[in-house]
N, C-alpha and C. Protein backbone atom coordinates (compact mmCIF):
# COMPACT_ATOMS: atom_id res chain seq x y z
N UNK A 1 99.62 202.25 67.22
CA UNK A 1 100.33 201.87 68.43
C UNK A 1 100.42 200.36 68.49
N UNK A 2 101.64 199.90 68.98
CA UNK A 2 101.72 198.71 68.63
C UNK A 2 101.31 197.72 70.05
N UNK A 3 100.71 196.47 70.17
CA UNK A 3 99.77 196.17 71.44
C UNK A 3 100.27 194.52 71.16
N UNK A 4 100.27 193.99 72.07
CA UNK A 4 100.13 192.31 71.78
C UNK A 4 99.24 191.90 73.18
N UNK A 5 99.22 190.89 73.11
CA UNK A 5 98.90 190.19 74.80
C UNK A 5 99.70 189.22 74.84
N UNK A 6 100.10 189.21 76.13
CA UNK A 6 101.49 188.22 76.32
C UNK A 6 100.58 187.37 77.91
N UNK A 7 101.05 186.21 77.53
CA UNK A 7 100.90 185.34 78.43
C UNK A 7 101.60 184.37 79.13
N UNK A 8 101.85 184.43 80.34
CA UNK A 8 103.10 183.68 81.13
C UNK A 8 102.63 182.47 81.48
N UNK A 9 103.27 181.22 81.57
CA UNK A 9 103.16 179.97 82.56
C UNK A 9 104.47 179.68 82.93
N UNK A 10 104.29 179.94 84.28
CA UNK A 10 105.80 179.66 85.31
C UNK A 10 105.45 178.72 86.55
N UNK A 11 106.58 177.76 86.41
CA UNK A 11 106.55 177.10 87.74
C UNK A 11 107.61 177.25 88.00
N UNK A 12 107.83 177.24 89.78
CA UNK A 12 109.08 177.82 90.37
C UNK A 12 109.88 176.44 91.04
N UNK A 13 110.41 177.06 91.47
CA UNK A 13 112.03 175.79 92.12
C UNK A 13 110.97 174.48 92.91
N UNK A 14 109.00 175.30 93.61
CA UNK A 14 109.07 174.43 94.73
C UNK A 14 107.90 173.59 93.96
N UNK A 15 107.64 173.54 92.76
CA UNK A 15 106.43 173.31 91.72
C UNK A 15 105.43 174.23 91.76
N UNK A 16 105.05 175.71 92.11
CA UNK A 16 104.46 175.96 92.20
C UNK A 16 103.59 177.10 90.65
N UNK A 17 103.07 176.60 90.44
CA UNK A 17 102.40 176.89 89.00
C UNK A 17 102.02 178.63 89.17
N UNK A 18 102.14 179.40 88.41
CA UNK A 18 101.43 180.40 88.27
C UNK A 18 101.24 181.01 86.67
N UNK A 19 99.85 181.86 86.36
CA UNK A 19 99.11 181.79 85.11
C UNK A 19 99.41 183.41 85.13
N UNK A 20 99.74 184.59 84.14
CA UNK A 20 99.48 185.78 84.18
C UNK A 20 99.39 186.17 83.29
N UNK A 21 98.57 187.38 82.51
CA UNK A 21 98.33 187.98 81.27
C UNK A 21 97.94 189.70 81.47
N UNK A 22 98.38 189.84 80.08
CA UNK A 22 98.27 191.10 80.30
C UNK A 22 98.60 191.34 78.48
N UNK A 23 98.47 192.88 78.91
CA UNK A 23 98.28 193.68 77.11
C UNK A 23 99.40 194.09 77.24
N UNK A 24 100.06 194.39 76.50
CA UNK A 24 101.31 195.35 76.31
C UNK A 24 101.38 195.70 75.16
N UNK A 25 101.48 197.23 76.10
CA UNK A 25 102.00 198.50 75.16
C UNK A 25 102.97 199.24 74.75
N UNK A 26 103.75 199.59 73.91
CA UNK A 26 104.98 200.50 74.32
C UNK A 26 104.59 201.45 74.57
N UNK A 27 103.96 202.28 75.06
CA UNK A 27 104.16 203.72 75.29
C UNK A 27 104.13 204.31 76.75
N UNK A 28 104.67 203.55 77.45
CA UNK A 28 105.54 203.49 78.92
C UNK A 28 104.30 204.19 79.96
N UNK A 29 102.90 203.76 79.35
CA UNK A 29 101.64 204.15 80.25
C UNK A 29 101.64 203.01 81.15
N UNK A 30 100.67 202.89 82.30
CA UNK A 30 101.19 201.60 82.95
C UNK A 30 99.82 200.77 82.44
N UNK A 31 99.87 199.31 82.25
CA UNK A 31 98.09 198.57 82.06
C UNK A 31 98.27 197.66 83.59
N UNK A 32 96.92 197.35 83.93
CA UNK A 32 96.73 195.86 84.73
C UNK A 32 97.34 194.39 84.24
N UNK A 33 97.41 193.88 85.35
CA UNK A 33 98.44 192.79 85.12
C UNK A 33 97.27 191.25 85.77
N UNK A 34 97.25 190.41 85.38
CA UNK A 34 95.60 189.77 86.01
C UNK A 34 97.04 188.15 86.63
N UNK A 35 96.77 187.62 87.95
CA UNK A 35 97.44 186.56 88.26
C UNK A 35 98.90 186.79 88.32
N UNK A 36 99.55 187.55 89.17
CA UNK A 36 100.87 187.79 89.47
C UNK A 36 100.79 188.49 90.70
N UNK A 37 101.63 187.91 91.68
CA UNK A 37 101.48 188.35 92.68
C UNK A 37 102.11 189.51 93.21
N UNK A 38 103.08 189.71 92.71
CA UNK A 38 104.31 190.20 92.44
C UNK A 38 103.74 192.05 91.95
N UNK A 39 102.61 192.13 91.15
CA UNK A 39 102.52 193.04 90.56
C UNK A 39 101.12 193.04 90.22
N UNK A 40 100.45 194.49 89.69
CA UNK A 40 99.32 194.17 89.46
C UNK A 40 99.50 195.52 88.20
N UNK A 41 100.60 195.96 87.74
CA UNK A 41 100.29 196.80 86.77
C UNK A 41 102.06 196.82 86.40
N UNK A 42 102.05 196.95 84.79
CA UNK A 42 103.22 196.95 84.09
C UNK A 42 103.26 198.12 83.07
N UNK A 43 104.06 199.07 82.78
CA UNK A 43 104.69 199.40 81.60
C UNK A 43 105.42 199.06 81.00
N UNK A 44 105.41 198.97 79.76
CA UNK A 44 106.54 198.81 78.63
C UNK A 44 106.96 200.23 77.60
N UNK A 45 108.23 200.62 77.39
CA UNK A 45 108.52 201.98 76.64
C UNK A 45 109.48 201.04 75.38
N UNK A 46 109.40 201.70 74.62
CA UNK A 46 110.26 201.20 72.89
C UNK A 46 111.69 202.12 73.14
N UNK A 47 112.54 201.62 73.22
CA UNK A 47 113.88 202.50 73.31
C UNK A 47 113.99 202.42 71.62
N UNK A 48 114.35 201.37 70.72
CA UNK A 48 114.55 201.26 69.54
C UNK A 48 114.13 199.72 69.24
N UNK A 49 114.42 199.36 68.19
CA UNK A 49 113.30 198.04 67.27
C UNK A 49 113.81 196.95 68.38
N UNK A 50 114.88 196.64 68.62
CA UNK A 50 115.10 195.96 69.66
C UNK A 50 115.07 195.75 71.47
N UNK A 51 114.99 197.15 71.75
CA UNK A 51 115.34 197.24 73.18
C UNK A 51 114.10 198.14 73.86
N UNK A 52 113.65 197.47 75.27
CA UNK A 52 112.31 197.91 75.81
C UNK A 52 112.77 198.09 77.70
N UNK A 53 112.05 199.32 77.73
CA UNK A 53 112.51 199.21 79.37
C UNK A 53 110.97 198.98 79.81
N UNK A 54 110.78 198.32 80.97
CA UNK A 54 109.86 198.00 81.73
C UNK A 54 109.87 198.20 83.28
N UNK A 55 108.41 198.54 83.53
CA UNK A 55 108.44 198.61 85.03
C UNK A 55 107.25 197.66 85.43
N UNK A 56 107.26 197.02 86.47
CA UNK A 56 106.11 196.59 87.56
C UNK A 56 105.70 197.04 88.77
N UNK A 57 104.71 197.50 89.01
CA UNK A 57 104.12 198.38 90.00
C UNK A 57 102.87 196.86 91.27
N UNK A 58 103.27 197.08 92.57
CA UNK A 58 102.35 196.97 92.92
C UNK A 58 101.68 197.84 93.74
N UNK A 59 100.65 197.83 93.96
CA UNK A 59 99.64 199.03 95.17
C UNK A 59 100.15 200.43 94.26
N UNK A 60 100.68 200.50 93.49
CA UNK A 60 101.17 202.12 93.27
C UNK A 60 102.71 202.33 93.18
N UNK A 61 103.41 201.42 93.74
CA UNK A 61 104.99 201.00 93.75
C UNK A 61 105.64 200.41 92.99
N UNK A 62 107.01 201.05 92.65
CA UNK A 62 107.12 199.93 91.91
C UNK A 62 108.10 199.34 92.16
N UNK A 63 108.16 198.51 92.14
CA UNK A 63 108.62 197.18 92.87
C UNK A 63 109.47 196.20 91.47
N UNK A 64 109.90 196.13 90.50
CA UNK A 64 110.48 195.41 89.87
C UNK A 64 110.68 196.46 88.08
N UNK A 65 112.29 196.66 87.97
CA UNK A 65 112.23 197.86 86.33
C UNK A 65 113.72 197.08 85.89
N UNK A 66 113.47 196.61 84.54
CA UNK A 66 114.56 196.66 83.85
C UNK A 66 114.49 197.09 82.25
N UNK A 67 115.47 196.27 81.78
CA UNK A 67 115.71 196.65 80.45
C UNK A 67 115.47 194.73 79.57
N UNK A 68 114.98 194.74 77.88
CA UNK A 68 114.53 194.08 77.19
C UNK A 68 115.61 194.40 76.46
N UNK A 69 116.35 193.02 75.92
CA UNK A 69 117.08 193.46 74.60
C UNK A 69 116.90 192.08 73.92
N UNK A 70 116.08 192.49 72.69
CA UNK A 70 115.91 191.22 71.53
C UNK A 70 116.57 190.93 70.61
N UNK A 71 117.43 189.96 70.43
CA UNK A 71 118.74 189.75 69.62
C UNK A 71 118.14 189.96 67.84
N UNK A 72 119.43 190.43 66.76
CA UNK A 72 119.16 190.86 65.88
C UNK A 72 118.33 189.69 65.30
N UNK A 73 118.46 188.53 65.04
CA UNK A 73 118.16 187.55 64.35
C UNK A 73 116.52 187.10 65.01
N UNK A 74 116.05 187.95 66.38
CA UNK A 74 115.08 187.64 67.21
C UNK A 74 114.99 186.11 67.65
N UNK A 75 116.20 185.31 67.96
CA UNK A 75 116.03 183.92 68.36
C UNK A 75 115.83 184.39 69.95
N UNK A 76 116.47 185.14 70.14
CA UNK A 76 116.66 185.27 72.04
C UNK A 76 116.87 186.69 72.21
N UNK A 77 116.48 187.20 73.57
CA UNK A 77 116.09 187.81 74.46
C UNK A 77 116.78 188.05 76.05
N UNK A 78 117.36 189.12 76.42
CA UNK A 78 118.02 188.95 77.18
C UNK A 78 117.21 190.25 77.94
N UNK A 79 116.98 189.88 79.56
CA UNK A 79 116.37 190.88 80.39
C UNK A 79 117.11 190.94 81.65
N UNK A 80 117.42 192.50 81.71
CA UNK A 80 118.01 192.86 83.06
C UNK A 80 116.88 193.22 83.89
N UNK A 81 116.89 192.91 85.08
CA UNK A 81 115.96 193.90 85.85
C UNK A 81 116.76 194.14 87.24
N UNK A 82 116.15 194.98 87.95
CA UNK A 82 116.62 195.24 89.34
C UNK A 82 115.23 195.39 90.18
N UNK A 83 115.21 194.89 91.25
CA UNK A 83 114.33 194.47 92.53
C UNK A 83 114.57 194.52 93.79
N UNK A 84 113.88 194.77 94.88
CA UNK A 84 114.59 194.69 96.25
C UNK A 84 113.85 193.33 96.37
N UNK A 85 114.97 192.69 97.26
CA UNK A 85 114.89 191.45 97.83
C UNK A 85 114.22 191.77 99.40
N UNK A 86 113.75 190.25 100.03
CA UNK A 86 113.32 190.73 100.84
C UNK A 86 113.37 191.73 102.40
N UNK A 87 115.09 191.74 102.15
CA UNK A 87 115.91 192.98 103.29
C UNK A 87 115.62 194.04 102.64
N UNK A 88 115.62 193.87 101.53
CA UNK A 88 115.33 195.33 101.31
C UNK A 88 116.22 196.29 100.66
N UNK A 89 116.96 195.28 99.69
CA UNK A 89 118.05 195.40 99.40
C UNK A 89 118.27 195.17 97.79
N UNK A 90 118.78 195.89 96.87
CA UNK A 90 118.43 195.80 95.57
C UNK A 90 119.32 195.05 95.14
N UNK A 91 118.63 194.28 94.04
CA UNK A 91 119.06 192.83 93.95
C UNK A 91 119.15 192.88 91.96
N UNK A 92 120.14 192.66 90.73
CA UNK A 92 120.20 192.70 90.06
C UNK A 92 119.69 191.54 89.48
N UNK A 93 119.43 190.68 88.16
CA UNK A 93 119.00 189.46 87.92
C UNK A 93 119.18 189.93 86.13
N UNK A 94 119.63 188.78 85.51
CA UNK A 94 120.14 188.50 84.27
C UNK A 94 119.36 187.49 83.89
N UNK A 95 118.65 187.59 82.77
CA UNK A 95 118.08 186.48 82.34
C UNK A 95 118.18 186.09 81.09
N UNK A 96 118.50 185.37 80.37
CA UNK A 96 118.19 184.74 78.64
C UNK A 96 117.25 183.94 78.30
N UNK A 97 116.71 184.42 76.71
CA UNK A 97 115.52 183.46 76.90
C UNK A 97 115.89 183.14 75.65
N UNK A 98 115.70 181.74 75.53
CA UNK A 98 115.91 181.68 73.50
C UNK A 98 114.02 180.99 72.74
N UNK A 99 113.98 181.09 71.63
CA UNK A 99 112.46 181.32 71.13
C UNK A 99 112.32 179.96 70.92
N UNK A 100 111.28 179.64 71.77
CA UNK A 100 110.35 178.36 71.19
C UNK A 100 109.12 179.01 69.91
N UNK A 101 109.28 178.18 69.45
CA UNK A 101 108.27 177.46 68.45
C UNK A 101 107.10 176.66 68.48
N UNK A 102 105.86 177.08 68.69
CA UNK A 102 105.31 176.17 69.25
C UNK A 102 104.55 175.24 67.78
């Protein structure tokens, strides 16, 4: 089974820093999520070599699910997700990511 640990550092529009980690798995079980406020447990499922759907759960809810698609050449990464905003109202979000090198 294939496992990594992935680790986030995000600061937002107002500087505000946040640290989160976690294991990930594909096999669309859910793990703990440690420093995210947002969530405290994630799945990841393998659609095919490139493409991953994900969910974030908090209290038992889940509260944030999209889709992973990793470009053939793996430079970049493109994630859909859908979320309710704070009315309460589901809110789509597009993201691209291209690969640093560290």
């Amino acid at each position: 089974m294939f496992r990594t640990k992935v680790t986030t550092d995000f600061v937002d529009a107002l500087g505000k820093k946040t640290h989160s980690e976690w294991i990930a798995h594909l096999d669309g079980d859910d793990y703990p999520v440690t420093g995210d406020a947002h969530g405290d447990m994630r799945s990841y499922k393998r659609i095919n070599d490139n493409t991953f759907d994900f969910s974030q759960k908090k209290n038992g809810k889940v509260v944030n699910r999209g889709r992973i698609m990793v470009a053939a050449d793996r430079k970049s990464r493109t994630v859909i997700s859908w979320s309710k905003n704070r009315r309460g109202h589901m809110v789509r979000s597009t993201a691209v990511y291209d690969k640093v090198n560290d």
